[in-house]
Protein backbone atom coordinates (compact mmCIF):
# COMPACT_ATOMS: atom_id res chain seq x y z
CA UNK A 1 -49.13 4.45 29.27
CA UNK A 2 -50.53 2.01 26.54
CA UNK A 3 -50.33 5.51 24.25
CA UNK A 4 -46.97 6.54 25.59
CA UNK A 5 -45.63 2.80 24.17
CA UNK A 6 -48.00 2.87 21.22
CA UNK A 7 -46.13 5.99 19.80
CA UNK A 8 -42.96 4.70 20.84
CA UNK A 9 -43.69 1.56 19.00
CA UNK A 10 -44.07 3.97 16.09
CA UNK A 11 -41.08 6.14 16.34
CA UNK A 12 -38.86 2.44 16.32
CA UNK A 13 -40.75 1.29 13.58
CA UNK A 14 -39.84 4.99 11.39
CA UNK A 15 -36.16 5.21 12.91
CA UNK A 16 -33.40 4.98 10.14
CA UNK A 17 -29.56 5.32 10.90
CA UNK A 18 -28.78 9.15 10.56
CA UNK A 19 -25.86 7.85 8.25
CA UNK A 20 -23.53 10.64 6.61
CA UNK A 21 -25.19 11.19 3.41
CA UNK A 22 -22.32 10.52 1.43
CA UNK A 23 -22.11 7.19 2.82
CA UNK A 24 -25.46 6.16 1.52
CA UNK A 25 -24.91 3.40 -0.51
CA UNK A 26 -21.23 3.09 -0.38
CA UNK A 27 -19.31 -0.34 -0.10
CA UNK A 28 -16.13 -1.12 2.38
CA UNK A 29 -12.87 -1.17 0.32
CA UNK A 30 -11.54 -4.98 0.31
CA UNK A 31 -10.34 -7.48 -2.08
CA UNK A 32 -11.55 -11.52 -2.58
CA UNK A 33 -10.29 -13.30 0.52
CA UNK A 34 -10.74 -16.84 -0.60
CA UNK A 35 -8.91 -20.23 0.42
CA UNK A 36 -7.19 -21.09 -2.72
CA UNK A 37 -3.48 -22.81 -3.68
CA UNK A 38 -2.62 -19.70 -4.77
CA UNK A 39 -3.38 -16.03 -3.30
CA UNK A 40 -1.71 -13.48 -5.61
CA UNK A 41 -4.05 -10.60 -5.78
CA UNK A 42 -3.36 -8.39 -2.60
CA UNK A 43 0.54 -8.26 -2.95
CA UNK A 44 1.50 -9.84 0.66
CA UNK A 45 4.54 -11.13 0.73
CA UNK A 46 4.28 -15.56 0.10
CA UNK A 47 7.24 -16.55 2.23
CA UNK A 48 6.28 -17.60 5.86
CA UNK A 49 8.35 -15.81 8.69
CA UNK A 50 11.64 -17.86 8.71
CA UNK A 51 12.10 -19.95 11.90
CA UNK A 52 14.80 -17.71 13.52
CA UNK A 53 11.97 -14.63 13.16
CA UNK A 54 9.31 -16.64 14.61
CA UNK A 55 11.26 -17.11 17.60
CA UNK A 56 12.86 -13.35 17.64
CA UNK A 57 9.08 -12.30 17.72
CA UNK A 58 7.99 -14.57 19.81
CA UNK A 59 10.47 -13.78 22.65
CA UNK A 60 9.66 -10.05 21.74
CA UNK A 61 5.69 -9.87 22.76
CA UNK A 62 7.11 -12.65 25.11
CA UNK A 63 8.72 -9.69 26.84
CA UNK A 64 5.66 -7.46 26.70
CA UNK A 65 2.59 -9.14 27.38
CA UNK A 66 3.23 -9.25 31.40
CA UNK A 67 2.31 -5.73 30.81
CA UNK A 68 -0.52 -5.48 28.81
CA UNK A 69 -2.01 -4.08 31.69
CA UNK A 70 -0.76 -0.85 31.01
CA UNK A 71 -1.60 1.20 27.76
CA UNK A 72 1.67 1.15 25.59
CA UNK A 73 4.53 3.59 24.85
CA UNK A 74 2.48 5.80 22.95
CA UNK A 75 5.33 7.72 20.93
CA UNK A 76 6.61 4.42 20.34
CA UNK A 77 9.70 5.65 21.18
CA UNK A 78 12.03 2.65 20.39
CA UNK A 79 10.57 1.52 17.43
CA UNK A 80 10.60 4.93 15.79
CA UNK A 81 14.30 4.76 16.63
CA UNK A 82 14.92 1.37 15.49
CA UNK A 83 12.92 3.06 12.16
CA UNK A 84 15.14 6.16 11.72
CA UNK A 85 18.24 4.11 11.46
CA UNK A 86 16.79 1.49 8.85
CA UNK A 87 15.32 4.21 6.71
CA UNK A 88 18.40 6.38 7.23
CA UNK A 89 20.67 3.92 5.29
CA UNK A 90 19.17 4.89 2.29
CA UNK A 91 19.43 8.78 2.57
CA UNK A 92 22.54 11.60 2.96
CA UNK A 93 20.38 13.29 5.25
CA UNK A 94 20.79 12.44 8.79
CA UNK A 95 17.15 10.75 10.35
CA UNK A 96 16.18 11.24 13.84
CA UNK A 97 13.63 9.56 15.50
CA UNK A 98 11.84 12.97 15.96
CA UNK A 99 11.00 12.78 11.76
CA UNK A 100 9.68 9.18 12.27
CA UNK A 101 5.73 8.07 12.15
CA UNK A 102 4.67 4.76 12.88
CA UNK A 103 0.77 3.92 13.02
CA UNK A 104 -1.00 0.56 12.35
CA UNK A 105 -0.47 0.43 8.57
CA UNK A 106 0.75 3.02 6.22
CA UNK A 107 -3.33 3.02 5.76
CA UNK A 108 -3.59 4.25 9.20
CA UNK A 109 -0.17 6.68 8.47
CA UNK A 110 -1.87 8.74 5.09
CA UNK A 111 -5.15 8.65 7.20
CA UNK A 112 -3.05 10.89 9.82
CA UNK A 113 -1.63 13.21 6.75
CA UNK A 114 -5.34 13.83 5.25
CA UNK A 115 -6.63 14.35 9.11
CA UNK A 116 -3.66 16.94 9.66
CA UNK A 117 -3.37 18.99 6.22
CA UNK A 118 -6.62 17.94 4.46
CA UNK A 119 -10.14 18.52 5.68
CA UNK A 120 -12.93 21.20 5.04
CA UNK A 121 -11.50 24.00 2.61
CA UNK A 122 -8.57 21.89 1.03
CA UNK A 123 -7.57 19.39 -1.24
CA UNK A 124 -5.43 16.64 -2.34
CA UNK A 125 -4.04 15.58 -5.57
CA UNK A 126 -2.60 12.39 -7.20
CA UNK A 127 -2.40 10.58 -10.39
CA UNK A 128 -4.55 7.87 -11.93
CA UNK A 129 -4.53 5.04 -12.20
CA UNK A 130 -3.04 4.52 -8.37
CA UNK A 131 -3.43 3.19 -5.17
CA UNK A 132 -7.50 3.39 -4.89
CA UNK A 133 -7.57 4.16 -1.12
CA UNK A 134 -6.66 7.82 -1.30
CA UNK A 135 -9.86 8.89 -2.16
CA UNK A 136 -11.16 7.26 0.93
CA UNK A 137 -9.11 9.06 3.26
CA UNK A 138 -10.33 12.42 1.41
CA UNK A 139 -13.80 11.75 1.95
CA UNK A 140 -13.38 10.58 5.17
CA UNK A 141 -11.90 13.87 6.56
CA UNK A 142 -14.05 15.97 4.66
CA UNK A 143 -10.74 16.92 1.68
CA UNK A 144 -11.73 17.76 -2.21
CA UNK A 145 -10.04 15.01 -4.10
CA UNK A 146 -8.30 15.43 -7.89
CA UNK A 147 -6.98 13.06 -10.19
CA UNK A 148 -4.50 14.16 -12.54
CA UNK A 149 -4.77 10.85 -15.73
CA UNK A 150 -1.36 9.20 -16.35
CA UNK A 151 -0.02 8.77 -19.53
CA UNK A 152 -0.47 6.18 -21.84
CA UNK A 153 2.63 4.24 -20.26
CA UNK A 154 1.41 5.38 -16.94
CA UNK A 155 3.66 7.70 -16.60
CA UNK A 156 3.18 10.51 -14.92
CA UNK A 157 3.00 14.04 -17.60
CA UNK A 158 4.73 15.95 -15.42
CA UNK A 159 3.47 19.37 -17.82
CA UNK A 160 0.21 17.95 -16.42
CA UNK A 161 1.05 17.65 -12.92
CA UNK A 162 2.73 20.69 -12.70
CA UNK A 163 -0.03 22.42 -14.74
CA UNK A 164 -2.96 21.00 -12.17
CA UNK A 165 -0.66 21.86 -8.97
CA UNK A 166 -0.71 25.36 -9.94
CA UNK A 167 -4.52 25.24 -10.71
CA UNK A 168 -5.75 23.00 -7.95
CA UNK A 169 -2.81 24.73 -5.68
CA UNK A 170 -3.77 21.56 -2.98
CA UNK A 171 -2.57 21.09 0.45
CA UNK A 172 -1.10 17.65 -0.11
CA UNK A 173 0.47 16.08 -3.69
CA UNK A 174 0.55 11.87 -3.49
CA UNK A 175 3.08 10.84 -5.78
CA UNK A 176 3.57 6.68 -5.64
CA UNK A 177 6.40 5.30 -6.80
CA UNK A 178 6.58 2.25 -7.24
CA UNK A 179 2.77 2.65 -8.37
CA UNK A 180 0.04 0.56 -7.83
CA UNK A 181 -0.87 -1.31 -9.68
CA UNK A 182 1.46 -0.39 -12.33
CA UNK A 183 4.61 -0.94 -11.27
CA UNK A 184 5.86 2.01 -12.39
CA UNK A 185 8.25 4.55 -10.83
CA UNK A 186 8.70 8.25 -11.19
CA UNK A 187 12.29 8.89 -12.72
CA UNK A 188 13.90 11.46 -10.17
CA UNK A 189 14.46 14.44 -12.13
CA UNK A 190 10.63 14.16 -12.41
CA UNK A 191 10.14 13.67 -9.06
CA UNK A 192 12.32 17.06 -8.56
CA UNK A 193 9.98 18.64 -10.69
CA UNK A 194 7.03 18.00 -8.48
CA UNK A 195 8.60 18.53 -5.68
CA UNK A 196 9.50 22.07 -6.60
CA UNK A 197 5.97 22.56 -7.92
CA UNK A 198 4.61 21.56 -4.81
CA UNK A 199 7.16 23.52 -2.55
CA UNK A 200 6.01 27.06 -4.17
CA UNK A 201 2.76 26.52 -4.09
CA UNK A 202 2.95 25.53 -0.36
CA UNK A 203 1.39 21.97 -0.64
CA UNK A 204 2.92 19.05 1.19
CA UNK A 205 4.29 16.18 -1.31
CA UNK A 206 4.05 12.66 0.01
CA UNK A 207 6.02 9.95 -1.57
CA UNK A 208 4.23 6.25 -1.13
CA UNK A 209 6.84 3.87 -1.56
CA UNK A 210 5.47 1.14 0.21
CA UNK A 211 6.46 -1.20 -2.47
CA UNK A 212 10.22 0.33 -2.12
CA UNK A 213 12.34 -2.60 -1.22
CA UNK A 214 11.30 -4.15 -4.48
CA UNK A 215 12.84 -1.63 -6.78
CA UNK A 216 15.24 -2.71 -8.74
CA UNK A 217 18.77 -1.56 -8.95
CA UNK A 218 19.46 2.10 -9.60
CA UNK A 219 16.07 3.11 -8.91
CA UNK A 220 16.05 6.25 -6.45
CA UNK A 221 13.98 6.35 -3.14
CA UNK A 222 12.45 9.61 -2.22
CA UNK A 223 14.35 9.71 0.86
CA UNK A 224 17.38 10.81 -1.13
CA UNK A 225 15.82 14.03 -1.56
CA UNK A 226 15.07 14.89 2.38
CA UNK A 227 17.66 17.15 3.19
CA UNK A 228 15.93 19.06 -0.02
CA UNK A 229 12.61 19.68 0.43
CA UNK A 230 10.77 20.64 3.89
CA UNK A 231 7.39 19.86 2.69
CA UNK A 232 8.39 16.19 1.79
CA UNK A 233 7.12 13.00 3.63
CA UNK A 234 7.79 9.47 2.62
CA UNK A 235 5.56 6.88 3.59
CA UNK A 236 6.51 3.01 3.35
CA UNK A 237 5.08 -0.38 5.52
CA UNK A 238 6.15 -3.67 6.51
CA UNK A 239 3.38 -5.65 5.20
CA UNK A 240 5.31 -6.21 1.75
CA UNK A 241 9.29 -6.79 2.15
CA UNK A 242 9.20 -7.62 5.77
CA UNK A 243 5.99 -9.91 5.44
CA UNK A 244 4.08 -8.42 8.57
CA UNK A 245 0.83 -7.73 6.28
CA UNK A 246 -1.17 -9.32 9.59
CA UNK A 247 0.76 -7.32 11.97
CA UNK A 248 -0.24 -3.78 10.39
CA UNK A 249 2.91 -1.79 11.04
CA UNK A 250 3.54 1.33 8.16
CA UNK A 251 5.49 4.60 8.81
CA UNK A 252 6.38 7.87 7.78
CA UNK A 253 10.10 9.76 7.62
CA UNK A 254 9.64 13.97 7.30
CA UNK A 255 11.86 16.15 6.23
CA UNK A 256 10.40 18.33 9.01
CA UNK A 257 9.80 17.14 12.16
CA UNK A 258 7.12 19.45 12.72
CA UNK A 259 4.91 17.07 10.95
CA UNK A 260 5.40 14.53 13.46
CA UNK A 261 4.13 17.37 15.87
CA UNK A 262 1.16 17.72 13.76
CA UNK A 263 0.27 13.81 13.54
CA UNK A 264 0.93 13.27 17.38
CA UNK A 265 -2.29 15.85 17.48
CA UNK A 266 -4.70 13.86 15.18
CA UNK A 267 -3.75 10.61 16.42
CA UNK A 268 -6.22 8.18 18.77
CA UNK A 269 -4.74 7.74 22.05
CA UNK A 270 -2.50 4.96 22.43
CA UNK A 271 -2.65 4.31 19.04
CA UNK A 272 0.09 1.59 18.68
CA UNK A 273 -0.43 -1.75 20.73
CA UNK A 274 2.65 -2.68 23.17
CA UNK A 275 2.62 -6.17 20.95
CA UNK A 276 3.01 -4.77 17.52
CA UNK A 277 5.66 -2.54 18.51
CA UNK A 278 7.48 -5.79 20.00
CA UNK A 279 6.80 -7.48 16.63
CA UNK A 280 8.28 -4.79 14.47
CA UNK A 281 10.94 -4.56 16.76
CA UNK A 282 12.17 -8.02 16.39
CA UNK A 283 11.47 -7.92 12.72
CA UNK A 284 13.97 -4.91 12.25
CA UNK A 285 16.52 -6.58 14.33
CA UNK A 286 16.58 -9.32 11.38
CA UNK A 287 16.08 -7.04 8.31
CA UNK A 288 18.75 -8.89 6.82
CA UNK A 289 17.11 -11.75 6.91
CA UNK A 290 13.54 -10.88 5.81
CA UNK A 291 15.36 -8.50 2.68
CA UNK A 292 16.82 -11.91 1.35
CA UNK A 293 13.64 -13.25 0.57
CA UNK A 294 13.04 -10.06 -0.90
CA UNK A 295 15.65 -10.34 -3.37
CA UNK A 296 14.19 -13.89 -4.31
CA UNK A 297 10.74 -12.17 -4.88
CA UNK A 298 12.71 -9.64 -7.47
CA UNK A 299 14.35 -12.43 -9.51
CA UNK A 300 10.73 -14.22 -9.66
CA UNK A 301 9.02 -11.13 -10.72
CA UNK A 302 11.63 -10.56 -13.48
CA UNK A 303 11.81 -13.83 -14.67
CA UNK A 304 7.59 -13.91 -14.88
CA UNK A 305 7.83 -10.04 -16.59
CA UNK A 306 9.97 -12.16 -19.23
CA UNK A 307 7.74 -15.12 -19.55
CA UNK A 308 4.82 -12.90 -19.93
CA UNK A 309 6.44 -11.04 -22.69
CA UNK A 310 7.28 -14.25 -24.26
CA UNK A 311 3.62 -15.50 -24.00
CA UNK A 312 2.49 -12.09 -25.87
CA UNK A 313 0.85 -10.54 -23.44
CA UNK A 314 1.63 -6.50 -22.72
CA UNK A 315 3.15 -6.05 -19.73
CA UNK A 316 4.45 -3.02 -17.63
CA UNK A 317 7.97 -3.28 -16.16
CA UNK A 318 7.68 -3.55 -12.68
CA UNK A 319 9.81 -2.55 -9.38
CA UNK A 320 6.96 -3.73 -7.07
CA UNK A 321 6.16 -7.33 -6.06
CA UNK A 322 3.38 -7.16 -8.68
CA UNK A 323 3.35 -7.54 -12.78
CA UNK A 324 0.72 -5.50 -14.35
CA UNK A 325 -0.65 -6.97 -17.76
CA UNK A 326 -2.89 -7.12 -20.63
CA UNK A 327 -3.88 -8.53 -24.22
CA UNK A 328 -6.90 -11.19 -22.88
CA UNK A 329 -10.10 -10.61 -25.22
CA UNK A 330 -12.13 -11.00 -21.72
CA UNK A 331 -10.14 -9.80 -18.78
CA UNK A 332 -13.59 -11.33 -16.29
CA UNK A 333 -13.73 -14.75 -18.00
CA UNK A 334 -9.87 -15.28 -17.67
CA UNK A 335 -9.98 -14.17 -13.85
CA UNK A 336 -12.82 -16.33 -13.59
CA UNK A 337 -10.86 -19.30 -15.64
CA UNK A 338 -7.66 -18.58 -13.22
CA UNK A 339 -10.06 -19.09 -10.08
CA UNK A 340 -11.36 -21.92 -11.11
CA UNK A 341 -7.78 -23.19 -11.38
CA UNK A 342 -7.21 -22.66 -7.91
CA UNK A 343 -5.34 -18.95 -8.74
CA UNK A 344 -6.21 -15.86 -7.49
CA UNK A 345 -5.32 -12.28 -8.71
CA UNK A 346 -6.69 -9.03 -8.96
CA UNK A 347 -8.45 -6.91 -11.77
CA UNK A 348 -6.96 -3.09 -11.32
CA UNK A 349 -8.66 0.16 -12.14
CA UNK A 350 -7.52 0.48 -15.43
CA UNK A 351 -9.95 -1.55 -18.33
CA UNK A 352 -8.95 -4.65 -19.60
CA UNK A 353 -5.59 -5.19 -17.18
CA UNK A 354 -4.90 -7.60 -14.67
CA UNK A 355 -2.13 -7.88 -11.78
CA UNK A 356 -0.75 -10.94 -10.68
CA UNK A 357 1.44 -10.63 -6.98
CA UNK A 358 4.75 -12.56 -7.18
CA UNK A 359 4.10 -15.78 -5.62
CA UNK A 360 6.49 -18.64 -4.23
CA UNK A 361 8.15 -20.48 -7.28
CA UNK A 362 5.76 -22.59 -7.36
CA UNK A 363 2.60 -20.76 -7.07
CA UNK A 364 4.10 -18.50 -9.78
CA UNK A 365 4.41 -21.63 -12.24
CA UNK A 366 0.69 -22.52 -11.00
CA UNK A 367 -0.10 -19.06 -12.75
CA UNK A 368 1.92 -19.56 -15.44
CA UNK A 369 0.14 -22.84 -16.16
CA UNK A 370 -3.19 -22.13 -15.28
CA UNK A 371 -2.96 -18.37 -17.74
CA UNK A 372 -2.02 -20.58 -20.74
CA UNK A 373 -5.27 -22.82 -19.73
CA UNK A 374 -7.33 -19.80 -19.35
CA UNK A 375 -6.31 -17.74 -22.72
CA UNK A 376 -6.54 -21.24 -24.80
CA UNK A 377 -2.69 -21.35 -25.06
CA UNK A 378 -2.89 -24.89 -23.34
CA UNK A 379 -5.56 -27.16 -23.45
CA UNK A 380 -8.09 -27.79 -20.64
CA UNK A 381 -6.80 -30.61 -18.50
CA UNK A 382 -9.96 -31.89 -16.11
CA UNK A 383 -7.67 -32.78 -13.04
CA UNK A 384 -5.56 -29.21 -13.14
CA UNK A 385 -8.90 -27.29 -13.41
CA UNK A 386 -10.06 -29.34 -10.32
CA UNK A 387 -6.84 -29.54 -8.35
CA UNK A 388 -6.80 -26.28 -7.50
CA UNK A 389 -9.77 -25.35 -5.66
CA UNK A 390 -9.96 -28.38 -3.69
């Protein structure tokens, strides 16, 4: 017996977690969470739930939680309804709840695309700099990843694009639009282009507008093509306009609803808690409301874009709730300078940019204030450098 536990002893002492070898080494994807006066680096939404939502939600999982005893309505049945007819106001083509996804997050929604067209023996494409979770969804269900570089407006070459579709010839095309964390969107007849591309080459084209309420006037959604292109999907959340970012709600409208068919087979059971289908519920039942504050987020943005401009700096028009911009000599000491001041944002993929989220007025004019500090367009005053991290 002693010898029986001796080499057990042994064989707990060698043991090492038969991790994936690809995940050796690898770090979660997250950005700084960190109490400060102001948190503009993850592009939530500032604006607290107005008082009339609180209580629409509130009476919503109200309704729901004397059930929570029972697994939820897992085609979400309602709420994919509720979804067709909000996304369908922006499209000629008629939406049916049958062409609508909903998952927790449009994180959780492109993890279901990659699990039902990607995987071992196919591939996705995009275009860099973007949205730096796609990669993780490749690797995690096993799909060969491509970037295809933007342009140096971040534009998309669409020569290039069409050029790599034809080479690559992938099972799914991401095109985002708005882009992050540029800003940027992909004119339509461009988007056509793609589309096309993709169609004959039998890939499926996803369109990430997630930052779509945002855009400003004139801009095209993707869901004005629909009724055009069988292989198109557009994927879009509620964490940005509608300010759910802590509820996790995202969705996806198909042209076919045959894709719905496929993610139904690659979801988890259950998938979708009874409570945040209440929430979205009562948040769509006061879209109205919630899009207001989205049009005040728009005027801030464009009146920053303009300050920034006037300040010198190079800065990418934007139809997200983000500004994307350079000229700073040292892009880490002026991040550095802005936290110190009590303001947050985020340093993007590409080299020597930074993004700043549209704030509240006033948080925005704490960033405007505490930028001028930080690039030695103001001078240092001790009780604003102190203020803001208290």
């Amino acid at each position: 017996m002693k010898e029986t536990h001796g080499a057990q002893s042994a064989d707990v002492a060698r043991f090492t977690l038969p991790i994936r070898p690809d995940l050796v080494g690898v770090h979660s994807y997250g950005a700084p969470q960190l109490d400060v006066a102001a948190r503009l680096n993850v592009n939530e939404n500032p604006f607290p739930l107005p008082d009339d939502v609180v209580e629409a939600v509130t009476e919503s999982v109200r309704s729901v939680v004397s059930g929570l005893n029972r697994y939820p309505d897992r085609d979400a049945t309602e709420l994919r309804a509720a979804l067709a007819v909000y996304a369908g106001a922006e499209t000629p083509a008629r939406v049916s709840a049958e062409q609508v996804w909903v998952a927790n997050g449009s994180n959780e929604v492109m993890h279901h695309l990659f699990l039902a067209f990607g995987g071992p023996g196919q591939s996705a494409l995009s275009f860099s700099p973007t949205y730096s979770m796609y990669p993780e969804y490749a690797r995690d269900t096993f799909t060969r990843f491509a970037f295809v570089p933007r342009d140096d407006e971040f534009q998309i070459d669409v020569a290039l694009a069409l050029a790599a579709i034809s080479e690559e010839r992938p099972s799914i095309v991401i095109v985002t639009s708005p882009n992050n964390p540029t800003g940027t969107v992909l004119p339509g007849h461009h988007l056509r282009e793609i589309a096309d591309a993709a169609l004959a080459h039998g890939a499926m084209l996803v369109v990430d507008e997630a930052y779509a309420e945002f855009r400003r006037d004139g801009t095209p959604s993707a869901l004005e093509l629909l009724d055009q292109y069988p292989n198109l999907v557009v994927t879009r959340t509620m964490s940005k306009a509608f300010g759910l970012a802590g509820a996790r709600v995202g969705y996806a409208i198909a042209a076919d609803s045959a894709v719905i068919d496929a993610l139904c087979v690659v979801r988890l059971p259950y998938h979708l808690s009874a409570v945040t289908q209440a929430v979205a519920l009562a948040a769509l039942g006061h879209a109205s409301t919630l899009l207001a504050q989205v049009a005040m987020l728009r005027d801030e943005r464009d009146r920053l874009f303009d300050w920034l401009v006037d300040e010198g700096f190079t800065t990418l028009p934007s139809d997200a709730n983000f500004i994307m911009f350079s000229g700073v000599d040292d892009r880490d000491r002026v991040w550095r300078a802005l936290l110190d001041q009590g303001v947050l944002i985020r340093q993007p993929e590409p080299a020597g940019w930074l993004r700043v989220s549209i704030g509240t007025p006033r948080e925005n004019d704490m960033f405007r204030s505490a930028l001028r500090i930080a690039t030695g367009r103001s001078p240092v005053a001790h009780d604003q450098l102190t203020e803001g991290s208290r």
